[in-house]
Protein backbone atom coordinates (compact mmCIF):
# COMPACT_ATOMS: atom_id res chain seq x y z
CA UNK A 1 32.22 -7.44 3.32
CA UNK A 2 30.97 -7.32 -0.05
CA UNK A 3 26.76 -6.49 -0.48
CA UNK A 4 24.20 -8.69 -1.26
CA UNK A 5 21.85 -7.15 -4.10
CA UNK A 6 18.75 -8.26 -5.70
CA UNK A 7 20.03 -8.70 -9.43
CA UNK A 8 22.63 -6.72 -11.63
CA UNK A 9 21.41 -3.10 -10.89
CA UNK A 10 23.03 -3.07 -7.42
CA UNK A 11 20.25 -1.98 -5.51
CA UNK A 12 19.75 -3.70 -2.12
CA UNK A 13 17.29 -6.27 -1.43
CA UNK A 14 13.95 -4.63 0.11
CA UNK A 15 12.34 -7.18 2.86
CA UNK A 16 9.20 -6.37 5.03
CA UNK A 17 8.80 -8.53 7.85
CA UNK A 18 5.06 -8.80 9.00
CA UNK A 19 4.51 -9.62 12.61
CA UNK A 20 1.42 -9.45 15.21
CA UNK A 21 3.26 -6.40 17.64
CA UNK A 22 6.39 -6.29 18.58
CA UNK A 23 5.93 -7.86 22.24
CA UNK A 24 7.91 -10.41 23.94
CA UNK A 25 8.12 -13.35 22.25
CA UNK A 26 10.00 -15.85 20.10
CA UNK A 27 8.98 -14.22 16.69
CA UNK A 28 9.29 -11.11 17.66
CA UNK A 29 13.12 -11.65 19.11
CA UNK A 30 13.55 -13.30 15.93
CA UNK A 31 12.78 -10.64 13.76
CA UNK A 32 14.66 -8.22 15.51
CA UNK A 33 17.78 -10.91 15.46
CA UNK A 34 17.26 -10.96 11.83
CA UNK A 35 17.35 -7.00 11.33
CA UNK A 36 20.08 -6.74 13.15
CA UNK A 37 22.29 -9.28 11.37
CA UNK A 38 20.99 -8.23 8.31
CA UNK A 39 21.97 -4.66 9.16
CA UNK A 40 25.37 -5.11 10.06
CA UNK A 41 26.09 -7.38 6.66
CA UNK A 42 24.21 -4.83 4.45
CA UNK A 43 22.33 -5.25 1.40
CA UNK A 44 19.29 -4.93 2.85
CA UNK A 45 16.68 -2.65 3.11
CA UNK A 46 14.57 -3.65 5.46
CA UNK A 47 10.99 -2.63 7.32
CA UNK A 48 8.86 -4.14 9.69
CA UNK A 49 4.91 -3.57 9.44
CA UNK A 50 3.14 -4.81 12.82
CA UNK A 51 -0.99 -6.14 12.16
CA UNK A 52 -1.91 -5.75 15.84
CA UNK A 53 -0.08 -2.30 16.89
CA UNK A 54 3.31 -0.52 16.16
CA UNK A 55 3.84 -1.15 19.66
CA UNK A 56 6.09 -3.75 22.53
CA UNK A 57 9.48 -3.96 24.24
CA UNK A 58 11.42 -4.57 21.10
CA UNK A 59 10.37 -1.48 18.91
CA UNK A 60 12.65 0.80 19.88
CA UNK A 61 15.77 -1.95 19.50
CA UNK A 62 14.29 -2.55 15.66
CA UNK A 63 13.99 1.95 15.26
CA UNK A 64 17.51 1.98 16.85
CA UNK A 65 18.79 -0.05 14.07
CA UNK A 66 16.95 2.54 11.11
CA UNK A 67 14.73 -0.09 10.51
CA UNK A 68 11.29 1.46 9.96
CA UNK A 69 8.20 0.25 11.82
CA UNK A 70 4.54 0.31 10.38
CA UNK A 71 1.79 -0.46 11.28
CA UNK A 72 -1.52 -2.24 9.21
CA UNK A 73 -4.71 -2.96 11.32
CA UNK A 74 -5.92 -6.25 11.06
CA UNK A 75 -8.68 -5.20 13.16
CA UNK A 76 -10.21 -2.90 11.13
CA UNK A 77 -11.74 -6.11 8.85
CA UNK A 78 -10.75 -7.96 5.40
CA UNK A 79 -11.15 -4.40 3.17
CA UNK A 80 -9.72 -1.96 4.84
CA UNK A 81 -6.78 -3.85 6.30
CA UNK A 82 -6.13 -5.25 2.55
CA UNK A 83 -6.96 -1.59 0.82
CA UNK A 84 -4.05 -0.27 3.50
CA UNK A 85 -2.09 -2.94 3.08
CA UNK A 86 -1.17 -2.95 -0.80
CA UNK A 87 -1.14 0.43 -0.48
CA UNK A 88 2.40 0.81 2.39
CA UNK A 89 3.84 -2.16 0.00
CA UNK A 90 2.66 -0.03 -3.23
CA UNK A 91 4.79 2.65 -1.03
CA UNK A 92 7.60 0.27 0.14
CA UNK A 93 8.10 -1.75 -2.84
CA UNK A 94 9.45 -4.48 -1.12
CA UNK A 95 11.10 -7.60 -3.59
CA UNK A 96 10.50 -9.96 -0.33
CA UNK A 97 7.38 -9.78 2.05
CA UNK A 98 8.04 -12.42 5.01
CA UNK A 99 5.22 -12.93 7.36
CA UNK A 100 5.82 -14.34 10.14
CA UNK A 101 1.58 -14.02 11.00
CA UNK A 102 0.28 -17.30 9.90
CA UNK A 103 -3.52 -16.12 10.78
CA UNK A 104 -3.40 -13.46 8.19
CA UNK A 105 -1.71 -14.85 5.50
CA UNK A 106 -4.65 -14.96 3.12
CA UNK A 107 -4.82 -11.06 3.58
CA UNK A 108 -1.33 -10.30 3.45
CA UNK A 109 -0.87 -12.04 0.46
CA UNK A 110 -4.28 -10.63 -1.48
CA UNK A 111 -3.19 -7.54 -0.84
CA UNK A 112 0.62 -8.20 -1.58
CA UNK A 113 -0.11 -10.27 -5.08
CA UNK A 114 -2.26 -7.08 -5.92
CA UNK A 115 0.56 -4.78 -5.09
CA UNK A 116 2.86 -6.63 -7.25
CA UNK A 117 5.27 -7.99 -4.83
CA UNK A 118 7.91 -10.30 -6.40
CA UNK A 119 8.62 -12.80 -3.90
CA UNK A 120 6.01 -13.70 -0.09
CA UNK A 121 7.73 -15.88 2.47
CA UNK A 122 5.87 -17.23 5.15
CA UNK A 123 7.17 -18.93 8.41
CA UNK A 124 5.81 -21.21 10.73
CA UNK A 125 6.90 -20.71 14.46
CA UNK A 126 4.57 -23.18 15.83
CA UNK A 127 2.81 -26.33 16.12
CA UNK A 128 -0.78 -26.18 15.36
CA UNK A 129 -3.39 -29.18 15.92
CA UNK A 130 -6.71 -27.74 14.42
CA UNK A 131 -10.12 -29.23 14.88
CA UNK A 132 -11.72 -30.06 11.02
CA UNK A 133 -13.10 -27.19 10.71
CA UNK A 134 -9.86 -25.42 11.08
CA UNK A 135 -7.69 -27.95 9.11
CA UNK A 136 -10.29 -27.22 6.17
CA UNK A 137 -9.94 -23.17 6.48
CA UNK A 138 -6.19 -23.80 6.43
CA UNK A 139 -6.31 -26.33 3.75
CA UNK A 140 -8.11 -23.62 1.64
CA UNK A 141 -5.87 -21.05 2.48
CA UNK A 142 -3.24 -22.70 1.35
CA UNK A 143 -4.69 -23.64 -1.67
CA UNK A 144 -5.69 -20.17 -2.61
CA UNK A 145 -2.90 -18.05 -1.16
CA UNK A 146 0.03 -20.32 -2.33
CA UNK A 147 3.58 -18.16 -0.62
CA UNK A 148 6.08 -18.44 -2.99
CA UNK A 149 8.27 -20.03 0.14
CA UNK A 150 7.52 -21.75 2.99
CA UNK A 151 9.57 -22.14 5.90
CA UNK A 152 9.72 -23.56 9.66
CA UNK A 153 11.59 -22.92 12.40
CA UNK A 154 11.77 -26.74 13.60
CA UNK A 155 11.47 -29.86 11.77
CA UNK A 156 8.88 -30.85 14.45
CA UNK A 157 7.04 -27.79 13.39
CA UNK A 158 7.68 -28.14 9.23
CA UNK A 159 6.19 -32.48 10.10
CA UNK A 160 3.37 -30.84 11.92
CA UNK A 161 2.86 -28.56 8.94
CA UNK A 162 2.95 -31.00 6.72
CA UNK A 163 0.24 -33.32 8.23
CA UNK A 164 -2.48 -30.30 8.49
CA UNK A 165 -1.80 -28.64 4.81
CA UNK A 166 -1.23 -31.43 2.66
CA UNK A 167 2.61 -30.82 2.14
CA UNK A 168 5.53 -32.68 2.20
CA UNK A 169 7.74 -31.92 5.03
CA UNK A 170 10.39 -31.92 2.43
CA UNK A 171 8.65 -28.92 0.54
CA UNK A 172 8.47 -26.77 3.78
């Protein structure tokens, strides 16, 4: 099986996948899924950063793997969480952030942009139907954070996206 690098200097591909904790849910067996295909075809370095707790039923399964957990509190408020944020990707370096934490997006990205990372992902697990006050605080996000990718896991979620951001489903 032959490696997957991240240009001509054959260095692997560094991703950090950003999730709430690492409870029981769809996202979070997803991102474990991920690292451990991703492990076993190599390539990647990968890391996992939880906002709400380095904590939940699948962390060991992601350690087990050598996939380092960290952990970035959202809670402590828009600063500090930002501040510490840029600072573990200043450490990481990753070439890919992929959040998979649609709430925090604006932060993760401030603080990834001013860390220099190459490339944010962000994926939508779910269907959202926000009141117009919402719809406008996403619509701005949007328009200021701008993710260099945006994915969903459904076309029923990537239409649903695409009525509440302004997008075109076919741009999701």
């Amino acid at each position: 099986m032959s490696d997957v690098t991240s240009g001509n200097d054959g260095r692997k591909i560094k991703v950090m996948h950003v999730v709430g904790a690492l409870g029981l849910g769809g996202i979070e067996r997803l991102v474990t899924d991920m690292c451990r295909v991703l492990t076993k075809k190599g390539g990647y370095d990968l890391s996992v950063c939880c906002v709400l707790g380095r904590r939940g039923p699948f962390l060991e399964d992601i350690l087990s793997m050598g996939v380092p957990v960290y952990a970035c509190s959202i809670r402590k408020g828009f600063v500090r969480f930002v501040g510490e944020f840029k600072h573990l990707l200043q450490s990481v370096r990753p070439d890919i952030l992929h959040s998979h934490v649609n709430w925090s997006v604006l932060w993760q990205i401030m603080a990834a942009k001013r860390a220099h990372v190459p490339s944010i992902m962000m994926t939508q697990h779910n269907t959202f139907a926000p009141n117009a006050l919402q719809r406008a605080r996403q619509r701005a996000y949007e328009i200021v954070s701008r993710p260099d990718i945006r994915t969903a896991v459904s076309d029923s979620v990537a239409a649903n996206m695409a009525s509440n951001l302004w997008r075109r489903k076919k741009d999701i």
